[in-house]
PDB file of N, CA and C in Angstrom:
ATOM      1  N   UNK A   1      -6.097   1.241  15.572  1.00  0.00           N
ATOM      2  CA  UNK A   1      -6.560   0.876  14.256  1.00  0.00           C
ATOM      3  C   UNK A   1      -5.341   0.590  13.375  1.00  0.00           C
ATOM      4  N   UNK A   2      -5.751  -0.611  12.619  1.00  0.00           N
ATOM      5  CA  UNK A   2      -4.500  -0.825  11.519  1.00  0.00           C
ATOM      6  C   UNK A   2      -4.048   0.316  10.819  1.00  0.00           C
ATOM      7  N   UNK A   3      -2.857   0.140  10.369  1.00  0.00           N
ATOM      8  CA  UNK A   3      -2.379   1.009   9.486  1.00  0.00           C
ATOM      9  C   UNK A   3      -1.590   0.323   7.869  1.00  0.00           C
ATOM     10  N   UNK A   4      -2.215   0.207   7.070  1.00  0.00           N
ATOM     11  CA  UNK A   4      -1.664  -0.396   5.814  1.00  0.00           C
ATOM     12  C   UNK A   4      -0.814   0.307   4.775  1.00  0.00           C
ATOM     13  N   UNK A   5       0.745  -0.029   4.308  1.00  0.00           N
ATOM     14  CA  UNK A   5       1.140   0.834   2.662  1.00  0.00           C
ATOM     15  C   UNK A   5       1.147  -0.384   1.849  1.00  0.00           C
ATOM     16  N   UNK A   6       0.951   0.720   0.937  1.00  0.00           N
ATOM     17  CA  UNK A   6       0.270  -0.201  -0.736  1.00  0.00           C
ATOM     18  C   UNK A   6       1.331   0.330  -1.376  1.00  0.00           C
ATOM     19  N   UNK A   7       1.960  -0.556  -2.320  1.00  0.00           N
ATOM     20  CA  UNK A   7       2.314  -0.297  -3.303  1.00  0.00           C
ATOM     21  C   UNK A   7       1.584  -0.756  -4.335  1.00  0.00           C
ATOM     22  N   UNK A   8       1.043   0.422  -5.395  1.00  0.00           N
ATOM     23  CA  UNK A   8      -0.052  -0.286  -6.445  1.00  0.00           C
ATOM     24  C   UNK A   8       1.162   0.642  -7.825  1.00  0.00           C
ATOM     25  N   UNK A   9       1.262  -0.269  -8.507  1.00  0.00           N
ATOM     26  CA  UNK A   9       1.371   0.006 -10.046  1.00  0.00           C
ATOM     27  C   UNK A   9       0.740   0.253 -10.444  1.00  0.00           C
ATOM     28  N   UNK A  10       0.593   1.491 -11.637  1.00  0.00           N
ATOM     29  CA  UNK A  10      -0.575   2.058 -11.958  1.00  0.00           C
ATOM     30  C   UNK A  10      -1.088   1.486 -13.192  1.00  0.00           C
ATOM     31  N   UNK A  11       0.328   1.219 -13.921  1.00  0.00           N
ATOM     32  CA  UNK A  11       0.391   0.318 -15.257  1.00  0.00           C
ATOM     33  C   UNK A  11      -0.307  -0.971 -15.230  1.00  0.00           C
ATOM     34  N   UNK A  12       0.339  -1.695 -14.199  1.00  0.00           N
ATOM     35  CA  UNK A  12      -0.111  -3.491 -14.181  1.00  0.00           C
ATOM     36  C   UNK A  12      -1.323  -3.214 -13.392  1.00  0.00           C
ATOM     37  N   UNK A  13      -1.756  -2.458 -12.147  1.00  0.00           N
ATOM     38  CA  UNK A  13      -2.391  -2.980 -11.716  1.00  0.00           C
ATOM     39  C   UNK A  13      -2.025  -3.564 -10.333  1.00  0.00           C
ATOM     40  N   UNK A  14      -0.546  -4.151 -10.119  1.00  0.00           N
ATOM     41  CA  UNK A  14       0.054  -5.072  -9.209  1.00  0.00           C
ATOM     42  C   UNK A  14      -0.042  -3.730  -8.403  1.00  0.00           C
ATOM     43  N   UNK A  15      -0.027  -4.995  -6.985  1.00  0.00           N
ATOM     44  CA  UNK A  15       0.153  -4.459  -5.840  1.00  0.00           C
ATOM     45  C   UNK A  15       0.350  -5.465  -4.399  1.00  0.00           C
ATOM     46  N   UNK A  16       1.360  -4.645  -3.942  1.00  0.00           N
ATOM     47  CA  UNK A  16       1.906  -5.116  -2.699  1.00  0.00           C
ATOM     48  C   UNK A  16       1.534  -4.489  -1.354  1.00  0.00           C
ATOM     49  N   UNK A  17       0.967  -4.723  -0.154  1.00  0.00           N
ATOM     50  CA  UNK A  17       0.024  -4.724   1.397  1.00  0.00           C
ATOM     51  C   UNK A  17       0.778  -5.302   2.165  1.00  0.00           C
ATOM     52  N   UNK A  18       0.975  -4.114   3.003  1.00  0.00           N
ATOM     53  CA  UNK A  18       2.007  -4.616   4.243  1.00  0.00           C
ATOM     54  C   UNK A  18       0.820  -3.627   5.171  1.00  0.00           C
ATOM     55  N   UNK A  19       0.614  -4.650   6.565  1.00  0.00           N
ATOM     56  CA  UNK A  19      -0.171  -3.896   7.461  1.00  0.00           C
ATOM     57  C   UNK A  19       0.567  -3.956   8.681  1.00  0.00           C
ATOM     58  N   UNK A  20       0.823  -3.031   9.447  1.00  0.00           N
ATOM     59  CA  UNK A  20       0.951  -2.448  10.548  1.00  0.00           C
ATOM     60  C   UNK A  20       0.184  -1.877  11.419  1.00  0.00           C
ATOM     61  N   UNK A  21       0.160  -2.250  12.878  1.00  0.00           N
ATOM     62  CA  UNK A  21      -0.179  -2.093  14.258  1.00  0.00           C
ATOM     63  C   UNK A  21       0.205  -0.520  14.569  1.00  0.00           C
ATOM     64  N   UNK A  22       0.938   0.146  14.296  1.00  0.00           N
ATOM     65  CA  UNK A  22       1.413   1.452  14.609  1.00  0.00           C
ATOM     66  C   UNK A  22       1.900   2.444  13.715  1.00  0.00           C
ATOM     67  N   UNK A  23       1.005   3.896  13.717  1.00  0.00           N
ATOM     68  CA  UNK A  23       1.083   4.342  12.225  1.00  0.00           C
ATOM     69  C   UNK A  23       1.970   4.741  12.127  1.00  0.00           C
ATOM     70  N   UNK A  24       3.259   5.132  12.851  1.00  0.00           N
ATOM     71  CA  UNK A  24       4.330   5.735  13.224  1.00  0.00           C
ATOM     72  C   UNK A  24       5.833   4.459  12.440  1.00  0.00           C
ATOM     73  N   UNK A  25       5.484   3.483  12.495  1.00  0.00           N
ATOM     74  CA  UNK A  25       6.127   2.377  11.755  1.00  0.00           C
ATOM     75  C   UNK A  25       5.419   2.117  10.368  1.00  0.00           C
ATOM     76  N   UNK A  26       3.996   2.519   9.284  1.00  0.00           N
ATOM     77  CA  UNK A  26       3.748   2.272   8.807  1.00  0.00           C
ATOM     78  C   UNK A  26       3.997   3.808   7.407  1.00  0.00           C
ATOM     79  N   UNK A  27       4.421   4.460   8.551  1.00  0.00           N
ATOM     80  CA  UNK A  27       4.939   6.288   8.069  1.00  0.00           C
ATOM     81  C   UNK A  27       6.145   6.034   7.312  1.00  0.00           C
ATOM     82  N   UNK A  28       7.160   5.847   8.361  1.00  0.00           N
ATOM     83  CA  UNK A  28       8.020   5.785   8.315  1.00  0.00           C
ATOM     84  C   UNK A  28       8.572   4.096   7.229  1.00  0.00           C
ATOM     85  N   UNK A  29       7.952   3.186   6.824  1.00  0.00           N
ATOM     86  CA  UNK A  29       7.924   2.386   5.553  1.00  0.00           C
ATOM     87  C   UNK A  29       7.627   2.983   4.470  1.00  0.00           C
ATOM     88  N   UNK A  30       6.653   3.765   4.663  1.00  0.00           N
ATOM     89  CA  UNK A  30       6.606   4.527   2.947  1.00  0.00           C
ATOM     90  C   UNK A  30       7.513   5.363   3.133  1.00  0.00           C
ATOM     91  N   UNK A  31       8.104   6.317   3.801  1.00  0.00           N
ATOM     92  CA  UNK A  31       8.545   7.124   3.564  1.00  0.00           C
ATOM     93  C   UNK A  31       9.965   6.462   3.002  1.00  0.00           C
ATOM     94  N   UNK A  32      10.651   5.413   3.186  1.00  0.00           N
ATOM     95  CA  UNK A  32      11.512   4.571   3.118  1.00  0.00           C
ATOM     96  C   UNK A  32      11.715   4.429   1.150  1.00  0.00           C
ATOM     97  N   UNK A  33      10.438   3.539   1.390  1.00  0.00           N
ATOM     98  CA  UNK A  33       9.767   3.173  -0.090  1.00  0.00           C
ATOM     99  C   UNK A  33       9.859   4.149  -0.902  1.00  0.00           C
ATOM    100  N   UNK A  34       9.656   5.200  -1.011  1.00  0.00           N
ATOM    101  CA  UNK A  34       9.269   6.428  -1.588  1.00  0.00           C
ATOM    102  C   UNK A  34      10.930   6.561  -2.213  1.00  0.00           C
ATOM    103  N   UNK A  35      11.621   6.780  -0.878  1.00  0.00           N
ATOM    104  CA  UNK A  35      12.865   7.213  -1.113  1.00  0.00           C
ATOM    105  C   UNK A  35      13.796   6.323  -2.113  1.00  0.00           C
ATOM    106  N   UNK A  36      13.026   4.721  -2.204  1.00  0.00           N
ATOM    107  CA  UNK A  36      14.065   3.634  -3.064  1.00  0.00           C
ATOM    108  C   UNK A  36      13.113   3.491  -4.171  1.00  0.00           C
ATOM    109  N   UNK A  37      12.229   3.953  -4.620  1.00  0.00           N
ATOM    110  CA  UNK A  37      11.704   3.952  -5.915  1.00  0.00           C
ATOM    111  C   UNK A  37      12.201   4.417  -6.968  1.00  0.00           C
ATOM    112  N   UNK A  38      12.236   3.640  -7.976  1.00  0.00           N
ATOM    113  CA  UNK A  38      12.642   3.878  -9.020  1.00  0.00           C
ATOM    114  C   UNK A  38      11.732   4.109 -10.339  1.00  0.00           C
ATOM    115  N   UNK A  39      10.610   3.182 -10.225  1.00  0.00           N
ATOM    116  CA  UNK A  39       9.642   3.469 -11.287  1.00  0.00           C
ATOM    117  C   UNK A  39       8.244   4.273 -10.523  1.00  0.00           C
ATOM    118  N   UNK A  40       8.090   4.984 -11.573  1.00  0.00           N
ATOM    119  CA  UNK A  40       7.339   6.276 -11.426  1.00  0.00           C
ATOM    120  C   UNK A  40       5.750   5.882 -11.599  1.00  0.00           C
ATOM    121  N   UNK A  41       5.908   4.614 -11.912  1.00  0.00           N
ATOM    122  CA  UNK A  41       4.007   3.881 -12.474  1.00  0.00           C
ATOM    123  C   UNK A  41       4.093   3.551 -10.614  1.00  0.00           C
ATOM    124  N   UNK A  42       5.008   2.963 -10.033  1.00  0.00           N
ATOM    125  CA  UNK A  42       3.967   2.778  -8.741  1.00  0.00           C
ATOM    126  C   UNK A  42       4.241   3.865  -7.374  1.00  0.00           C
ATOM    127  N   UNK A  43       2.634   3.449  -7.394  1.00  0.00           N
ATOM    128  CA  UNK A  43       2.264   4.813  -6.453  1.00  0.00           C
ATOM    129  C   UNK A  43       2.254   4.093  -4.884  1.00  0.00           C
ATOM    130  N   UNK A  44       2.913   4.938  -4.081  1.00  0.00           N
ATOM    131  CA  UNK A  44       3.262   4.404  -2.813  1.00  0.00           C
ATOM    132  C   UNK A  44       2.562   5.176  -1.662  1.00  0.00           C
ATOM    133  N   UNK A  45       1.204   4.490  -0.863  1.00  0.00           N
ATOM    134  CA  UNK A  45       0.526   5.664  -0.072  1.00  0.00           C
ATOM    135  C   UNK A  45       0.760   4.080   1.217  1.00  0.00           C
ATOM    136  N   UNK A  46       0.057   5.231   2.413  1.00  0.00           N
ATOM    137  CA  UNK A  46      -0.444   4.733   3.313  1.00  0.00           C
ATOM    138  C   UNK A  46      -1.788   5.121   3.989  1.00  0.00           C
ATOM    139  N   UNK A  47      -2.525   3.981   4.458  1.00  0.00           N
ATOM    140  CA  UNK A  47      -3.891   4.331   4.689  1.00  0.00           C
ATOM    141  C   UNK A  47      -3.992   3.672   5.890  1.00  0.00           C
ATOM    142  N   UNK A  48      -4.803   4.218   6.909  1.00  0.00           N
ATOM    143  CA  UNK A  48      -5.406   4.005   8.188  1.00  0.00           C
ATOM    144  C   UNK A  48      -7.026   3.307   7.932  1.00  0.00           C
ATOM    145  N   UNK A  49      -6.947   1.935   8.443  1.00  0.00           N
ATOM    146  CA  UNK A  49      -8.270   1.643   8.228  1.00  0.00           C
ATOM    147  C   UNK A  49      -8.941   0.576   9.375  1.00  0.00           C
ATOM    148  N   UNK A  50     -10.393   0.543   9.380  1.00  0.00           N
ATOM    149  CA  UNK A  50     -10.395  -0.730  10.711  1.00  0.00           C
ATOM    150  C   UNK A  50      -9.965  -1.799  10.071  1.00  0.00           C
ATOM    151  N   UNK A  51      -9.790  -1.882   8.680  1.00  0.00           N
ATOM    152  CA  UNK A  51     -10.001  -3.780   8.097  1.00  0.00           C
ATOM    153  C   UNK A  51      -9.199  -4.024   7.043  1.00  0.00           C
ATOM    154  N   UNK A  52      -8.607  -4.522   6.146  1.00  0.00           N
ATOM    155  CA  UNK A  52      -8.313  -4.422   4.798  1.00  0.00           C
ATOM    156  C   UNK A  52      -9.278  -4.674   4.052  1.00  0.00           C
ATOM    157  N   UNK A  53     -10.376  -5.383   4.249  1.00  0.00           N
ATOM    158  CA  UNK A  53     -11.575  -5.533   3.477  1.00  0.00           C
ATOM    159  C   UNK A  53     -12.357  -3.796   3.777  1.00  0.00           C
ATOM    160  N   UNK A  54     -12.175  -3.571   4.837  1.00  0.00           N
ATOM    161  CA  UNK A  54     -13.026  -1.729   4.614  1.00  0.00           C
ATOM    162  C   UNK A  54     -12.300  -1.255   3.679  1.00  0.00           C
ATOM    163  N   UNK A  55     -10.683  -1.359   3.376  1.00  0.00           N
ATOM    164  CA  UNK A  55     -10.125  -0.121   2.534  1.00  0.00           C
ATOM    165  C   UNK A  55     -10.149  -1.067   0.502  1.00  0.00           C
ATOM    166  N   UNK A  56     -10.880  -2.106   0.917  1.00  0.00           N
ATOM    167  CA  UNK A  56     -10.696  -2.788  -0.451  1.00  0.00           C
ATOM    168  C   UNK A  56     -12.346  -2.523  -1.087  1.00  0.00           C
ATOM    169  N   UNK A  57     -12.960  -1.464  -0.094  1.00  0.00           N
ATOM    170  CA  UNK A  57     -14.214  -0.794  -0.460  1.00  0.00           C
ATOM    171  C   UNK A  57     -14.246   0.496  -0.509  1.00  0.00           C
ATOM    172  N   UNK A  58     -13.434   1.077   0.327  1.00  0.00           N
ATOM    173  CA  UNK A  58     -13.477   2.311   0.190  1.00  0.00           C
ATOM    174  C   UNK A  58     -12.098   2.592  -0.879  1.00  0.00           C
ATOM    175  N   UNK A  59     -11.214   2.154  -0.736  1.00  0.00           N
ATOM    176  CA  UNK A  59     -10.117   2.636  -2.284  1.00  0.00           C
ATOM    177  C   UNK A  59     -10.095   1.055  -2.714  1.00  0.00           C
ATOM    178  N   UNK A  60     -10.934   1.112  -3.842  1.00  0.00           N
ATOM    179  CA  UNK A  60     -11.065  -0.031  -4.428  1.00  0.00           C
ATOM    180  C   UNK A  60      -9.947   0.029  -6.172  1.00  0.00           C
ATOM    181  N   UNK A  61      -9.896   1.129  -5.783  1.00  0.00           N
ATOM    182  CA  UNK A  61      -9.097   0.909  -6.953  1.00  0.00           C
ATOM    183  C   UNK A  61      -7.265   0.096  -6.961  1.00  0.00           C
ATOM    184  N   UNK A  62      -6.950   0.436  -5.693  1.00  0.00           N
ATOM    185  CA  UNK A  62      -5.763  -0.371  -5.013  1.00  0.00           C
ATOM    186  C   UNK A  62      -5.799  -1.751  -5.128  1.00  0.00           C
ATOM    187  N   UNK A  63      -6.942  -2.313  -5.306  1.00  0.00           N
ATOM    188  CA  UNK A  63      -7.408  -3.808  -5.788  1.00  0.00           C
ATOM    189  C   UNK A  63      -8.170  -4.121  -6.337  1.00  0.00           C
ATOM    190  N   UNK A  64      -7.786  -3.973  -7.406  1.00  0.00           N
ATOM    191  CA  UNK A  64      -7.875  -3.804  -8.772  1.00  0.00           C
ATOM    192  C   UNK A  64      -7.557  -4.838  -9.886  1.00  0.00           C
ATOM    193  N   UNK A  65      -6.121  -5.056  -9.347  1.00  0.00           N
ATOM    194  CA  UNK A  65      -4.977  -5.922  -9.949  1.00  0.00           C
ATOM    195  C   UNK A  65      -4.544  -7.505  -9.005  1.00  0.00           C
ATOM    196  N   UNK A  66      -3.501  -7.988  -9.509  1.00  0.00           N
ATOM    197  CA  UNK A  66      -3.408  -9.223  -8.783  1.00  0.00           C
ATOM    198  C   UNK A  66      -2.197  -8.634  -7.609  1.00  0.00           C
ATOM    199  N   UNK A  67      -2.109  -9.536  -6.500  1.00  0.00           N
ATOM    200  CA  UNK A  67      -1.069  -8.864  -5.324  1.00  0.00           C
ATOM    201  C   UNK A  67       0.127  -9.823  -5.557  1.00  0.00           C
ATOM    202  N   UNK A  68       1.142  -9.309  -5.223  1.00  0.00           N
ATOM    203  CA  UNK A  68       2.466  -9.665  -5.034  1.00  0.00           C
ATOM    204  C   UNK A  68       2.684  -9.651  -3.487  1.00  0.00           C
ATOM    205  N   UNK A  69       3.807 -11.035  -3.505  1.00  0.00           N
ATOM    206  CA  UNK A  69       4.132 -11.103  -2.317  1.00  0.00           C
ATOM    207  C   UNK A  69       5.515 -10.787  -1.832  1.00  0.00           C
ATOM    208  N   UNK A  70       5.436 -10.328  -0.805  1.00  0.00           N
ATOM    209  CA  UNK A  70       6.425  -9.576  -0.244  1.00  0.00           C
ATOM    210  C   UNK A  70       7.813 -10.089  -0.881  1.00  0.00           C
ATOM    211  N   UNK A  71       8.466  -8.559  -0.762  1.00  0.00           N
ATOM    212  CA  UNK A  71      10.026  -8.923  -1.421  1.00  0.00           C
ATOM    213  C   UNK A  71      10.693  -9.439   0.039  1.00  0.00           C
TER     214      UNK A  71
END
């Protein structure tokens, strides 16, 4: 099953979706992320899901806002 991290701003709204094949590579990106953050509005998780459309129903609040594309 996929494994997706979000970066969602809590302020804007924005948010950035990177999905990964292996949760062990999708761990280890947030944990990355986490470590180079600087602003405290975005919140950096990772979620296990079958779909990105299942997790854009079940945490709908992650899309919410408009997405940004990858740095």
């Amino acid at each position: 099953m996929p494994s997706y991290v979000i970066e969602f701003n809590r302020r804007t709204r924005e948010r950035r979706v990177q999905e990964f094949h292996g949760h062990r590579e999708a761990m280890e990106c947030r944990l990355r992320l986490e470590a180079e953050r600087v602003d405290t509005d975005v919140e950096i998780v990772m979620l296990i899901s079958k779909s990105l459309e299942t997790l854009g129903r079940t945490h709908s609040r992650y899309f919410t806002g408009r997405e940004l594309t990858s740095a």
